[in-house]
Protein backbone atom coordinates (compact mmCIF):
# COMPACT_ATOMS: atom_id res chain seq x y z
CA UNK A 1 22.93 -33.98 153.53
CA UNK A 2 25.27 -31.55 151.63
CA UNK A 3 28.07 -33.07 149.36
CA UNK A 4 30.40 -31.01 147.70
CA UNK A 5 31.61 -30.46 144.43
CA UNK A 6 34.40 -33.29 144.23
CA UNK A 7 32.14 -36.10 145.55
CA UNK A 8 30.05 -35.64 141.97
CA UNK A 9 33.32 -35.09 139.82
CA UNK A 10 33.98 -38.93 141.74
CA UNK A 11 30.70 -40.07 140.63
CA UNK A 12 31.52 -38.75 137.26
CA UNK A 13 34.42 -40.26 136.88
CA UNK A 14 32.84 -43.65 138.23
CA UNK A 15 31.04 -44.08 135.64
CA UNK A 16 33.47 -43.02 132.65
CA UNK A 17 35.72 -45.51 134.21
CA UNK A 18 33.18 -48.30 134.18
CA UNK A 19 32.26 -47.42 130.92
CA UNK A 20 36.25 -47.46 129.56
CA UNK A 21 36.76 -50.91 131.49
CA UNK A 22 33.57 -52.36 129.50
CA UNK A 23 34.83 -51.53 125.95
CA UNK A 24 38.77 -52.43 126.86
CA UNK A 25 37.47 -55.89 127.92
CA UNK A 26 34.83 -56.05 124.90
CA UNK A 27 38.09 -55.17 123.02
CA UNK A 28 40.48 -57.48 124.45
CA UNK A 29 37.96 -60.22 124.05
CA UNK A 30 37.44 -59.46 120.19
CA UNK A 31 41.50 -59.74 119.75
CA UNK A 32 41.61 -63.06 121.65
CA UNK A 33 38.70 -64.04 119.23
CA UNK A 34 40.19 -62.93 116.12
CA UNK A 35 43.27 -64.83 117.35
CA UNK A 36 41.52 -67.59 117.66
CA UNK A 37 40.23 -67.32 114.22
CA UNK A 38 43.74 -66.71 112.57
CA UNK A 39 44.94 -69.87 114.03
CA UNK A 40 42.30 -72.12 113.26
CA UNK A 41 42.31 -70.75 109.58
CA UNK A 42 46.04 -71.25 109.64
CA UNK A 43 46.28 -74.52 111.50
CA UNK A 44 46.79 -76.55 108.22
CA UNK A 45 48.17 -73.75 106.27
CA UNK A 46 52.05 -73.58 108.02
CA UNK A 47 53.82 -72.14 104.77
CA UNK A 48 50.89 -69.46 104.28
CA UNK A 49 51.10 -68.81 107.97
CA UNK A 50 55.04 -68.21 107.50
CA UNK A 51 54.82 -66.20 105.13
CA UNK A 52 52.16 -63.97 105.95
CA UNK A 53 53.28 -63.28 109.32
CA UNK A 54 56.65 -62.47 107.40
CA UNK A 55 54.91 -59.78 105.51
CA UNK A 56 53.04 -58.62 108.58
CA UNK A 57 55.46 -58.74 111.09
CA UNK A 58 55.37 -55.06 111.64
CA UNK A 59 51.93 -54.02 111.65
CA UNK A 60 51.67 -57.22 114.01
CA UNK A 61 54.11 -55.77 116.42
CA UNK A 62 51.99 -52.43 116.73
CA UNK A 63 48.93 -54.53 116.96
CA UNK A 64 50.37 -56.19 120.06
CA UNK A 65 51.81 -53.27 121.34
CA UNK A 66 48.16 -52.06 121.43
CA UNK A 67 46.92 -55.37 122.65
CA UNK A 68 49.12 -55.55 125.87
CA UNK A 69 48.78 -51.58 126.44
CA UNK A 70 44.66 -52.30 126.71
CA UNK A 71 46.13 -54.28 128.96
CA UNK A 72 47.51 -52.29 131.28
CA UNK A 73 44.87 -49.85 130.42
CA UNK A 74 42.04 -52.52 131.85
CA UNK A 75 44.35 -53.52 134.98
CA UNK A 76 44.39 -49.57 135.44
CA UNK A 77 40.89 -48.76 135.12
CA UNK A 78 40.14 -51.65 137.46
CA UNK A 79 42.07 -50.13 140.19
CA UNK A 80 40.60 -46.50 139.49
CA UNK A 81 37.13 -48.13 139.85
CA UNK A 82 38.21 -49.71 143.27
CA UNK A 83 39.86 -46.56 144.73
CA UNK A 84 36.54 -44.25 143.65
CA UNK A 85 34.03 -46.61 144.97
CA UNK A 86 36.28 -46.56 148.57
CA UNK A 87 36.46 -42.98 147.95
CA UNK A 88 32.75 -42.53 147.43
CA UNK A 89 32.12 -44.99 150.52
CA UNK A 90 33.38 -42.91 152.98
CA UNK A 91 31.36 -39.39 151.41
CA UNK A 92 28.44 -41.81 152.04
CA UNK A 93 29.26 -42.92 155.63
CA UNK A 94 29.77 -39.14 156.45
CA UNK A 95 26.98 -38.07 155.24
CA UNK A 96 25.29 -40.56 157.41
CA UNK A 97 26.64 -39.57 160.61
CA UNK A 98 26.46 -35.85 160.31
């Protein structure tokens, strides 16, 4: 069964996409941790809380900026994974019935 060239750059890029979808989510998860944190360490601190996020505010914006753009990024790399495995489906079913 011959495949060519572009059904291993597929593969390839199978597996970097799995691999980018498993450290966005370990990443998202470790922001929705460390938010967890934050509030819990703020919850009886409102004044501190105020204040710091005053000081913050703009490094916070680029932090969520980055948050919601992983995202996307995850959303994106699930649908890459989806469309490569369909892809790589149909190299497999004709290399079964040639």
């Amino acid at each position: 069964m011959y495949k060519d060239n572009f059904y291993y750059i597929l593969k390839d890029r199978l597996e970097y996409a799995q691999d980018y979808l498993i450290d966005t989510t370990a990443y998202i998860k470790s922001v929705k941790f460390q938010d967890k944190v934050e509030k819990e360490f703020y919850k009886d601190k409102i004044f501190l809380y105020l204040l710091v996020s005053l000081v913050n505010l703009p490094s916070d914006l680029i932090k969520n900026y980055q948050y919601l753009k992983s995202i996307l990024n995850c959303k994106r790399a699930q649908k890459e994974i989806q469309l490569l495995e369909d892809e790589l489906n149909k190299y497999e079913k004709k290399g079964l019935s040639s």
